[in-house]
Protein backbone atom coordinates (compact mmCIF):
# COMPACT_ATOMS: atom_id res chain seq x y z
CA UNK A 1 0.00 0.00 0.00
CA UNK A 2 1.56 3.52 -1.01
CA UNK A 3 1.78 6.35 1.46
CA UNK A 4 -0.59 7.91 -0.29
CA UNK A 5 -3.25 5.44 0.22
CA UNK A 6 -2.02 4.85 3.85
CA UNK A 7 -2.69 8.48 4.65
CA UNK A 8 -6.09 8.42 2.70
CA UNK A 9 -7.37 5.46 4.72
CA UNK A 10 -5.69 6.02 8.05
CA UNK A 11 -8.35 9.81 7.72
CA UNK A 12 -11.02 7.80 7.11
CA UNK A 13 -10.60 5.68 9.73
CA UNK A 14 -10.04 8.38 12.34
CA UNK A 15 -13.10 9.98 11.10
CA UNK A 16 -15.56 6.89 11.48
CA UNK A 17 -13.85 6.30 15.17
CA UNK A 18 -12.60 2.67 14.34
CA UNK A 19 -9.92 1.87 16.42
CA UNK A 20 -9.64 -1.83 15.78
CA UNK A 21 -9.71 -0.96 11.93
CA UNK A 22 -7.31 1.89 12.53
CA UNK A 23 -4.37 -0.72 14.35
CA UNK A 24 -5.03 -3.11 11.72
CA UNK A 25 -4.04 -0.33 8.77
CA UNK A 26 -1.00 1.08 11.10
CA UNK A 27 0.51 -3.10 10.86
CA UNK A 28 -0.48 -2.01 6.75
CA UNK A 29 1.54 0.74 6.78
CA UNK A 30 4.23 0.11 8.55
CA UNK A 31 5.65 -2.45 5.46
CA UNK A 32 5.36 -5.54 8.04
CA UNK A 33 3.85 -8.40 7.04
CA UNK A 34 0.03 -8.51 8.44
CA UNK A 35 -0.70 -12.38 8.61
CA UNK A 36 2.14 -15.24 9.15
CA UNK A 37 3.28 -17.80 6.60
CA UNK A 38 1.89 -20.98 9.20
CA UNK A 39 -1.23 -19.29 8.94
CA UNK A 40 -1.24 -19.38 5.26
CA UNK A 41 0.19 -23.21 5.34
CA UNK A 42 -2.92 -23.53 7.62
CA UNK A 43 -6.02 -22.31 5.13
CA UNK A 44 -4.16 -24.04 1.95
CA UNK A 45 -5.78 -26.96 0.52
CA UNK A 46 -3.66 -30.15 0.04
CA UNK A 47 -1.95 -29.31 -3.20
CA UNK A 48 -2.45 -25.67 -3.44
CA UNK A 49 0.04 -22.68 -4.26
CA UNK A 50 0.54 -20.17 -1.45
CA UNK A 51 2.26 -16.81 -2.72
CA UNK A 52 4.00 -15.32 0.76
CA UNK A 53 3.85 -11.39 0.90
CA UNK A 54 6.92 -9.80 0.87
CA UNK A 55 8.81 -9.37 4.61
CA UNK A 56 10.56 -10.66 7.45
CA UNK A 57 8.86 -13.77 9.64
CA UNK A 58 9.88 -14.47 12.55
CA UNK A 59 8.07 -18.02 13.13
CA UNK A 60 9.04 -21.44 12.73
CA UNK A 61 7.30 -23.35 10.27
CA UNK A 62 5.65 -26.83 10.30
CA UNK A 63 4.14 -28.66 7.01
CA UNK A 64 2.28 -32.12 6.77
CA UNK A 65 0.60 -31.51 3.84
CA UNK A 66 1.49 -31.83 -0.17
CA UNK A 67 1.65 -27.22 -0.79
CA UNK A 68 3.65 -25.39 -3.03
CA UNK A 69 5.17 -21.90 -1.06
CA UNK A 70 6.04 -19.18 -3.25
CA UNK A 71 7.95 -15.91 -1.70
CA UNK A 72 6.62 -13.27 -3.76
CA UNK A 73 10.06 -10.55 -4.61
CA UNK A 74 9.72 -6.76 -5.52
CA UNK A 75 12.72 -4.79 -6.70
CA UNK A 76 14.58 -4.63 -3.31
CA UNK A 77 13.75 -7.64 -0.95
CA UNK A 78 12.02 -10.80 -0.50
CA UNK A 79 10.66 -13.11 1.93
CA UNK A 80 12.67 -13.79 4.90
CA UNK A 81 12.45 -16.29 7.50
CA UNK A 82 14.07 -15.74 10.66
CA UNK A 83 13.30 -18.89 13.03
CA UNK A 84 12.67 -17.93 16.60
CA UNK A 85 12.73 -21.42 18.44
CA UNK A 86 15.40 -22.76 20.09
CA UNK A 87 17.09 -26.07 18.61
CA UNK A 88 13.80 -25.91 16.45
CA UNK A 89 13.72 -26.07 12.77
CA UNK A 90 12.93 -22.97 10.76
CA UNK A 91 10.87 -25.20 8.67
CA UNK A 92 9.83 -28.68 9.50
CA UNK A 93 8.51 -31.12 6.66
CA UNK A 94 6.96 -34.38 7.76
CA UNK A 95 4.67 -36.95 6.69
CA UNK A 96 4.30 -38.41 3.19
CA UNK A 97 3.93 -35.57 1.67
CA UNK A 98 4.86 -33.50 -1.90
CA UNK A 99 6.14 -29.85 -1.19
CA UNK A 100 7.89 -27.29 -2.77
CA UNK A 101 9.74 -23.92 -1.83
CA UNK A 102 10.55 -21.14 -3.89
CA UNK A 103 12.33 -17.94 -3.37
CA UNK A 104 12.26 -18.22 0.34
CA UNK A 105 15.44 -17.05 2.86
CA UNK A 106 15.96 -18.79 5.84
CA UNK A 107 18.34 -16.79 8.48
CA UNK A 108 19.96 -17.09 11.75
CA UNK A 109 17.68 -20.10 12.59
CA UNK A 110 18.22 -21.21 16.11
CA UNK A 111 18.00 -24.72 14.83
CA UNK A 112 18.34 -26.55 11.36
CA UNK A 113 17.25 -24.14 8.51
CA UNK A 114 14.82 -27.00 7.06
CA UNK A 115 14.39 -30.45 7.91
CA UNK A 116 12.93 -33.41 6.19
CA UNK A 117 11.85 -36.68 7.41
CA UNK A 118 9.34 -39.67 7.05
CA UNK A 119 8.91 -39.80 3.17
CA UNK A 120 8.83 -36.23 2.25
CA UNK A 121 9.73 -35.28 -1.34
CA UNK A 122 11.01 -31.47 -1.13
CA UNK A 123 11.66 -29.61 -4.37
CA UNK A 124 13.88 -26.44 -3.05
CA UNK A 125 14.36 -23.87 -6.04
CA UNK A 126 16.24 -20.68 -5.14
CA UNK A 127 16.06 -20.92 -1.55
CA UNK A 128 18.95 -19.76 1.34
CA UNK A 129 19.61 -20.88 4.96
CA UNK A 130 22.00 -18.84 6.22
CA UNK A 131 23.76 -18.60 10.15
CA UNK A 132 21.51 -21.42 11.03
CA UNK A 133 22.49 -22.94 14.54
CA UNK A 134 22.74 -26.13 12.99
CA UNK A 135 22.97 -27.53 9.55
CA UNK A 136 21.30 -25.90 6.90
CA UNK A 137 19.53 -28.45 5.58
CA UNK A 138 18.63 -31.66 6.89
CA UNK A 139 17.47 -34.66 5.47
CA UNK A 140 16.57 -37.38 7.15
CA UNK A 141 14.68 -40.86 7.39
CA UNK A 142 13.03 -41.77 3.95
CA UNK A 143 12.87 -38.18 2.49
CA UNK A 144 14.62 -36.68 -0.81
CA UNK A 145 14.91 -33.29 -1.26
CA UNK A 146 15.71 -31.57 -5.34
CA UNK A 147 17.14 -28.39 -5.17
CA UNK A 148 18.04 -25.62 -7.73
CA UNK A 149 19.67 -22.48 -7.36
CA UNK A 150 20.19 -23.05 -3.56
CA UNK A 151 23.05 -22.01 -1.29
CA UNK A 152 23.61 -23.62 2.21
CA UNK A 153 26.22 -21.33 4.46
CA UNK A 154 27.60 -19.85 7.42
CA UNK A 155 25.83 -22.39 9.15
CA UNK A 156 27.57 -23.95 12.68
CA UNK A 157 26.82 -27.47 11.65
CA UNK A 158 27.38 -28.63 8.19
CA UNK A 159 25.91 -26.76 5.00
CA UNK A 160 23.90 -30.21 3.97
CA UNK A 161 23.01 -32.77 6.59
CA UNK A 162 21.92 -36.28 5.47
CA UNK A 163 21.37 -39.09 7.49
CA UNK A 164 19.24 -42.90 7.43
CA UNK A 165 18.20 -43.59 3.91
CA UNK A 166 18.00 -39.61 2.71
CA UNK A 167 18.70 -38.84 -0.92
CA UNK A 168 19.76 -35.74 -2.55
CA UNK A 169 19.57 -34.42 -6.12
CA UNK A 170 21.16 -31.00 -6.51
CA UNK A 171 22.62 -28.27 -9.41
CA UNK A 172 23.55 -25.09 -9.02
CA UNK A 173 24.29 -24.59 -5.38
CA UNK A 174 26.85 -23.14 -2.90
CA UNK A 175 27.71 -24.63 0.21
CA UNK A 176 30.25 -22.41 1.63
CA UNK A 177 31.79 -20.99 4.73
CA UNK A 178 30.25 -23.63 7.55
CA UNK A 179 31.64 -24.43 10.35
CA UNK A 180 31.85 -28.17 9.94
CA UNK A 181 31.76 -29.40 6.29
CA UNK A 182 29.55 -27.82 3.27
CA UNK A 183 27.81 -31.97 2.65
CA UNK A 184 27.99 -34.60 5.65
CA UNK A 185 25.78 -37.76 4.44
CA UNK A 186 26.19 -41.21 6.84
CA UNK A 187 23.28 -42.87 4.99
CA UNK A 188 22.19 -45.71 2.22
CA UNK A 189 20.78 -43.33 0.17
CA UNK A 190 21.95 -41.92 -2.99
CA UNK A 191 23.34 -38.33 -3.84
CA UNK A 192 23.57 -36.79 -7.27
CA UNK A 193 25.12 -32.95 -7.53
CA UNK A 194 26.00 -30.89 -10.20
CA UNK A 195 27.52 -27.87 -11.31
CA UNK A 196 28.24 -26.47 -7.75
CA UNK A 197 30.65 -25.03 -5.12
CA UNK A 198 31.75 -26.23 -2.09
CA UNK A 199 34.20 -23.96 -0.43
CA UNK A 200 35.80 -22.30 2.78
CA UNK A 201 34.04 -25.00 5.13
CA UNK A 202 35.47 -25.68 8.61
CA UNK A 203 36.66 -28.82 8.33
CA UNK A 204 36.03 -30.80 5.47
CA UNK A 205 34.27 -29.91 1.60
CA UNK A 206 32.71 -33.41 1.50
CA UNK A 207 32.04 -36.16 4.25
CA UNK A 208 30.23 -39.38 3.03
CA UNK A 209 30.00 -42.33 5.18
CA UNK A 210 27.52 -45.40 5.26
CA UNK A 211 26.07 -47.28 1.94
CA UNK A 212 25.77 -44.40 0.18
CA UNK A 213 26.21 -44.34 -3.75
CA UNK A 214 26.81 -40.87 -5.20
CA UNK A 215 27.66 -38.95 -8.77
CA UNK A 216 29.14 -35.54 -9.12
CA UNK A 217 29.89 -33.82 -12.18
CA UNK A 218 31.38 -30.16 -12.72
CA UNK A 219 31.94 -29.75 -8.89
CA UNK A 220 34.51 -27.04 -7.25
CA UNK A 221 35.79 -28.16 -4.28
CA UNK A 222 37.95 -25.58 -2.41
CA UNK A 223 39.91 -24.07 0.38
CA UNK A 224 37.97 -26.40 2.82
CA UNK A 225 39.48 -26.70 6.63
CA UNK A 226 41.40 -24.51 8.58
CA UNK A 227 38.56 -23.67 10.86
CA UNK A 228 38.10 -24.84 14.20
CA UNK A 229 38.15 -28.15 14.49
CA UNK A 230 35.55 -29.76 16.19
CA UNK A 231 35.79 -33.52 15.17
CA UNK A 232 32.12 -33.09 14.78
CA UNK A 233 29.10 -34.74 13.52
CA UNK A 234 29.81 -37.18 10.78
CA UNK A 235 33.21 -36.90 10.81
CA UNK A 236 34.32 -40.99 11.11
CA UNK A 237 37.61 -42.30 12.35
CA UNK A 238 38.68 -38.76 13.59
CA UNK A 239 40.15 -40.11 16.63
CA UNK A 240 42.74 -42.48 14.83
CA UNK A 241 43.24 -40.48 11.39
CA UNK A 242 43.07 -36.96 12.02
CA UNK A 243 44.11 -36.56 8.52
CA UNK A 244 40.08 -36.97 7.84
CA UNK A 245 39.62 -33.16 9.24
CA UNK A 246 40.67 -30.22 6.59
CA UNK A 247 40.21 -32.37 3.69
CA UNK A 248 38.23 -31.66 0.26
CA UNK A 249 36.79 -34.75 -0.22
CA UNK A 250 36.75 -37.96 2.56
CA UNK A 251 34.85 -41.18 2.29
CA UNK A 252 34.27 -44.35 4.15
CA UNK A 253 32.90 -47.40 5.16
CA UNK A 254 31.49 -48.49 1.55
CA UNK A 255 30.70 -45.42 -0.12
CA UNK A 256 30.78 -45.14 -3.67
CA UNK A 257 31.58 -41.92 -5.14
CA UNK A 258 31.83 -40.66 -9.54
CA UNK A 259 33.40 -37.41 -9.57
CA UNK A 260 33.12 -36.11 -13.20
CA UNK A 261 35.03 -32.44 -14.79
CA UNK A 262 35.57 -31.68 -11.14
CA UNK A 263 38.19 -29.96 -9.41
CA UNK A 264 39.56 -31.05 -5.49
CA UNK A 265 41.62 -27.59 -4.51
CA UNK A 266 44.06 -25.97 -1.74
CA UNK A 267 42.47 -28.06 1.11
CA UNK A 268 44.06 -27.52 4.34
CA UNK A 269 45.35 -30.98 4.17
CA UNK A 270 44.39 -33.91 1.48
CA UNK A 271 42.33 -33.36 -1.32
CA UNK A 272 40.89 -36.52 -1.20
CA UNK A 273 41.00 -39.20 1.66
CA UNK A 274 39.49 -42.90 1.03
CA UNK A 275 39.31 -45.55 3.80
CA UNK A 276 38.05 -48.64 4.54
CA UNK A 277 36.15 -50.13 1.65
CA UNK A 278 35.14 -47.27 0.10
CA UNK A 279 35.07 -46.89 -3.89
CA UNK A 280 36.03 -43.24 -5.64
CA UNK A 281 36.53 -43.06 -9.59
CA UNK A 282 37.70 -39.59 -10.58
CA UNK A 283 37.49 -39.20 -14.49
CA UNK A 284 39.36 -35.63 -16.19
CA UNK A 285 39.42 -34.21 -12.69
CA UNK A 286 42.19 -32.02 -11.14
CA UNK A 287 43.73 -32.64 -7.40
CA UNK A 288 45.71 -29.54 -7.26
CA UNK A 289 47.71 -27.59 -4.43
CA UNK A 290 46.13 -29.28 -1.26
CA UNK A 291 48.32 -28.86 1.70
CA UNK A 292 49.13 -32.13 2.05
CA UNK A 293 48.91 -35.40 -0.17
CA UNK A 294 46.52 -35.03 -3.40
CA UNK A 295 44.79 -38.54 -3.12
CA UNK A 296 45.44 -40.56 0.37
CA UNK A 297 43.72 -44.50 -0.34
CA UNK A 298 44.20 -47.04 2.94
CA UNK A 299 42.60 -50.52 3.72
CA UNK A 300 40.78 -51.91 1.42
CA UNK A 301 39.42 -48.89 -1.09
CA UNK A 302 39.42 -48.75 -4.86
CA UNK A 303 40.61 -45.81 -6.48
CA UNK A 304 40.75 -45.42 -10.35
CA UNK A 305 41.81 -42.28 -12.52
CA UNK A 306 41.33 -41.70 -15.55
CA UNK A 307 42.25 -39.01 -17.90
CA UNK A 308 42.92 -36.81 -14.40
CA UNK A 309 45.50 -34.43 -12.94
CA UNK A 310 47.31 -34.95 -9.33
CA UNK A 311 49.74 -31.67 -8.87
CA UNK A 312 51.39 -29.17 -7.30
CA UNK A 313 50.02 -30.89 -4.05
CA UNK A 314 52.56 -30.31 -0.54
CA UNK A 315 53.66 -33.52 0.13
CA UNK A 316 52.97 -36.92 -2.22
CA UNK A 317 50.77 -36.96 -5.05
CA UNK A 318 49.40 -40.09 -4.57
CA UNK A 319 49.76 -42.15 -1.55
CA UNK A 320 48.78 -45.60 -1.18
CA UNK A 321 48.51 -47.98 2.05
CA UNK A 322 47.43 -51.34 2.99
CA UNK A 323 45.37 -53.43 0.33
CA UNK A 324 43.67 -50.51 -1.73
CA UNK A 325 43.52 -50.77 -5.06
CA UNK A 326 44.76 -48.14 -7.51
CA UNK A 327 44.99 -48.05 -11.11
CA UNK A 328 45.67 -44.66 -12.87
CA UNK A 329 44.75 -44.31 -17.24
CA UNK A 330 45.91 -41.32 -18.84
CA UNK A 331 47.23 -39.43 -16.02
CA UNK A 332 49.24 -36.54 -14.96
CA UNK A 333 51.62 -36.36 -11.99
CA UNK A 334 53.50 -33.48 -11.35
CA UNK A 335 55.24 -30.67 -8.95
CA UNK A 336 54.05 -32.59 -6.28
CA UNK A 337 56.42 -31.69 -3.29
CA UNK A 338 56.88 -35.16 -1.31
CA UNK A 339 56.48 -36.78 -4.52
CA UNK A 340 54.71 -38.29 -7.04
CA UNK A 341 53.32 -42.04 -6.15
CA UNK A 342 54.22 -43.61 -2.85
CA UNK A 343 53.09 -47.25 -2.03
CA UNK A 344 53.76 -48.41 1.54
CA UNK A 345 53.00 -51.77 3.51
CA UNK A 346 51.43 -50.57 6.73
CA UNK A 347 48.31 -51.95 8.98
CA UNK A 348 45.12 -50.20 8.35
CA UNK A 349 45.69 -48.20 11.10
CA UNK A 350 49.54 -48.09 11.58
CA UNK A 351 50.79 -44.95 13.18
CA UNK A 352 54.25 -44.93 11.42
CA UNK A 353 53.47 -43.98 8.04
CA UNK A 354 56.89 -42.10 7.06
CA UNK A 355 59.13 -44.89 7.99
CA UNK A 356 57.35 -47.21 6.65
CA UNK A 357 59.32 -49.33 4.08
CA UNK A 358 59.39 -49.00 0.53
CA UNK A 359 57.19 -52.14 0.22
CA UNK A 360 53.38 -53.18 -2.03
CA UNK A 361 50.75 -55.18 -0.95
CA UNK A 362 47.84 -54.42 -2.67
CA UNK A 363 47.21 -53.91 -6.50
CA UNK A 364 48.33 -51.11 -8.59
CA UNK A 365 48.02 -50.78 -11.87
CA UNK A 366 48.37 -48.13 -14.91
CA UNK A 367 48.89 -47.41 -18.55
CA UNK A 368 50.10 -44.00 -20.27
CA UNK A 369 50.60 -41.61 -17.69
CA UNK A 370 52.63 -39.33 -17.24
CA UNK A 371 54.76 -39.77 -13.52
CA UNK A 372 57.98 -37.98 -13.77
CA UNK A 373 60.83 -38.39 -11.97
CA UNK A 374 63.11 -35.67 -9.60
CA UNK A 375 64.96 -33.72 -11.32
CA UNK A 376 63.15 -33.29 -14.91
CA UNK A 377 61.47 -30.78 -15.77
CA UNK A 378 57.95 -30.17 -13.79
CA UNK A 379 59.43 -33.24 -11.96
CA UNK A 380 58.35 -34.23 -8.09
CA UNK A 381 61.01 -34.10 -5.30
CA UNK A 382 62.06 -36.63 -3.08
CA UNK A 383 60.93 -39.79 -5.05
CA UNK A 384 59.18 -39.28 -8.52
CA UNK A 385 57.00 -42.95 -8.04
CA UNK A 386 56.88 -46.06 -5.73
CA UNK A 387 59.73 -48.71 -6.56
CA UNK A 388 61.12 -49.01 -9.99
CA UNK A 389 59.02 -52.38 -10.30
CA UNK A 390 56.14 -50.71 -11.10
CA UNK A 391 57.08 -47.90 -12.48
CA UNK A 392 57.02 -49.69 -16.28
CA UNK A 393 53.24 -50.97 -15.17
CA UNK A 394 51.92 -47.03 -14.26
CA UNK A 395 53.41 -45.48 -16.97
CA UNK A 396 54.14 -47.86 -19.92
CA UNK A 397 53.53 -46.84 -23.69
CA UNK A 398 50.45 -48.68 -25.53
CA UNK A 399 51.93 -49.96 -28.73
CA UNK A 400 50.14 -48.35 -31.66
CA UNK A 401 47.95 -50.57 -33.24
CA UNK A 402 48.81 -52.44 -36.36
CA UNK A 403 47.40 -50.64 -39.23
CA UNK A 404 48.49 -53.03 -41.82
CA UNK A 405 50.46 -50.34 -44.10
């Protein structure tokens, strides 16, 4: 309502003596927002779309019904919700249940920005939680959440929270500057995220543990750790390997991760850590300038590479410990520091890494890459690959095929 109108109607009122009608106009006038988004929820029909005014809420929200919530946006601001409960969710989604957000803020929540459980399905397009308490998005239980054009940060937990059998689908988003790191997932669900930034988290980019099977493609991944570390939620084996905190990428247990046109970059520590029986193909990906290895594999995890550059990285460019499996196609390793492919024969959880003998147990295998040695140009230091035995298996020429001329 313009001023003009305000000052109209507020005359009017005074003149018929209304005073309930003349408090109601002064909320109109003073740009607040006169009814509250739960109230809205409330009226909707199952199914229906609910355009939110334009202002700041202070409420916390609770759906169990299938709605569509629409912030509405004029030239300047949009629809902000600030939640007010303590440990609560700014918005709560339960129940089986079809819902979608759009355009909608979510800031300083004292709890989780949103949280999803039973068998939700959330569709989040261009939607913020920002400072939240907690994570800024939480999925839990049964419930899958698509989002679009979403960012996820400053948050005290992690950016992206997924736990039991939750599933993710995601393009287009930021997760950047929380305290722990941007995604934590410990479930048996699947993940799928594209085109997006993870950066300037806490303690780690990306922390998947459990079952989990997940595909990435076109993903930045940078300048994660150096916070304070908290050894926090989802962050496994941080007692024994405290290598796991102020890395870009860490998996576990039997995760399963395809990382596609991606890049791993200036971690505090590794760019990408793999452990136990966890699974991580990397294909025309760069693991650059991390402050400490590029790719750490020990136990029993499978690493392959293909078409992909480890460089420039502070100490080895590829280590490899206890049974994993590693075989590198097509790849480039270079300028790392400590460098370029060590292979030691330690316990899954042996202590002594660095005087560990030059020794292999598991499998490691490769074809055309390009490993060079100290002292040549854009060479490693210190050691250019593990013992000379292998070096003719990583980085021997394919013969050119016979073309009968």
């Amino acid at each position: 309502m313009s001023q003009l109108e305000c000052g109209r109607t507020l005359r009017r009122t005074m003149s018929w003596g209304m005073i309930g009608a003349l408090i109601a106009m002064l909320v109109a006038c003073s740009g607040g927002p006169a009814v509250t988004i739960q109230a809205l929820i409330d009226e909707a029909a199952p199914g229906e779309i609910v355009a939110i005014p334009t202002g700041t809420y202070r409420e916390n929200l609770t759906i169990s019904k299938s709605i569509v919530l629409t912030g509405e946006v004029d030239d300047s601001r949009g629809v902000e919700i600030v939640g007010k409960g303590d440990d609560e969710a700014a918005i709560e989604i339960t129940g089986d249940v079809e819902v979608s957000l759009r355009a909608i803020a979510i800031t300083r929540s004292k709890g989780v920005g949103i949280s999803t459980a039973d068998s939700a399905h959330v569709t989040l397009e261009n939607v913020q939680a920002r400072g939240c308490a907690s994570s800024g998005l939480s999925i839990r239980e049964q419930s899958s959440v698509t989002g679009i054009d979403c960012e996820f940060s400053e948050c005290d937990r992690n950016g992206i929270t997924i736990t039991g059998n939750g599933q993710l689908e995601a393009s287009n988003c930021l997760l950047e500057l929380n305290a722990s790191a941007g995604l934590a997932a410990v479930t048996t669900g699947s993940i799928s995220l594209s085109s997006s930034d993870i950066r300037s988290n806490g303690e780690n980019g990306i922390t998947l543990a459990g079952e989990c099977s997940a595909t990435m493609l076109d993903i930045t991944v940078d300048e994660n750790g150096g916070g304070p570390v908290t050894a926090g939620q989802f962050v496994t084996l941080a007692t024994v390997f405290s290598v796991v905190l102020g890395t870009g990428i860490s998996l576990s247990d039997q995760v399963s991760l395809i990382l596609v046109d991606s890049d791993v970059t200036e971690s505090e520590r590794t760019g990408i850590v793999v452990f136990d029986q966890a699974r991580i193909e990397l294909r025309n990906c760069r693991v650059l300038s991390n402050g400490q290895h590029g790719v750490l594999a020990v136990c029993d995890g499978d690493v392959f590479l293909i078409s992909s550059t480890v460089g420039s990285n502070a100490a080895i460019g590829i280590f490899v410990a206890g049974k994993s499996h590693f075989d590198l196609e097509s790849c480039q390793v270079r300028l790392n520091t400590g460098g370029g492919v060590a292979v030691y024969s330690i316990g899954c959880f042996g202590l002594d890494v660095y005087s560990s003998p030059y020794r292999f147990s598991g499998p490691i295998s490769g074809a055309n890459n390009d490993i060079t040695r100290p002292g040549e140009q854009e060479g490693n230091s210190e050691f250019g690959c593990c013992p000379d035995s292998l070096w003719e298996i990583l980085c021997r020429e394919v013969a050119p095929a016979d073309d009968g001329s």
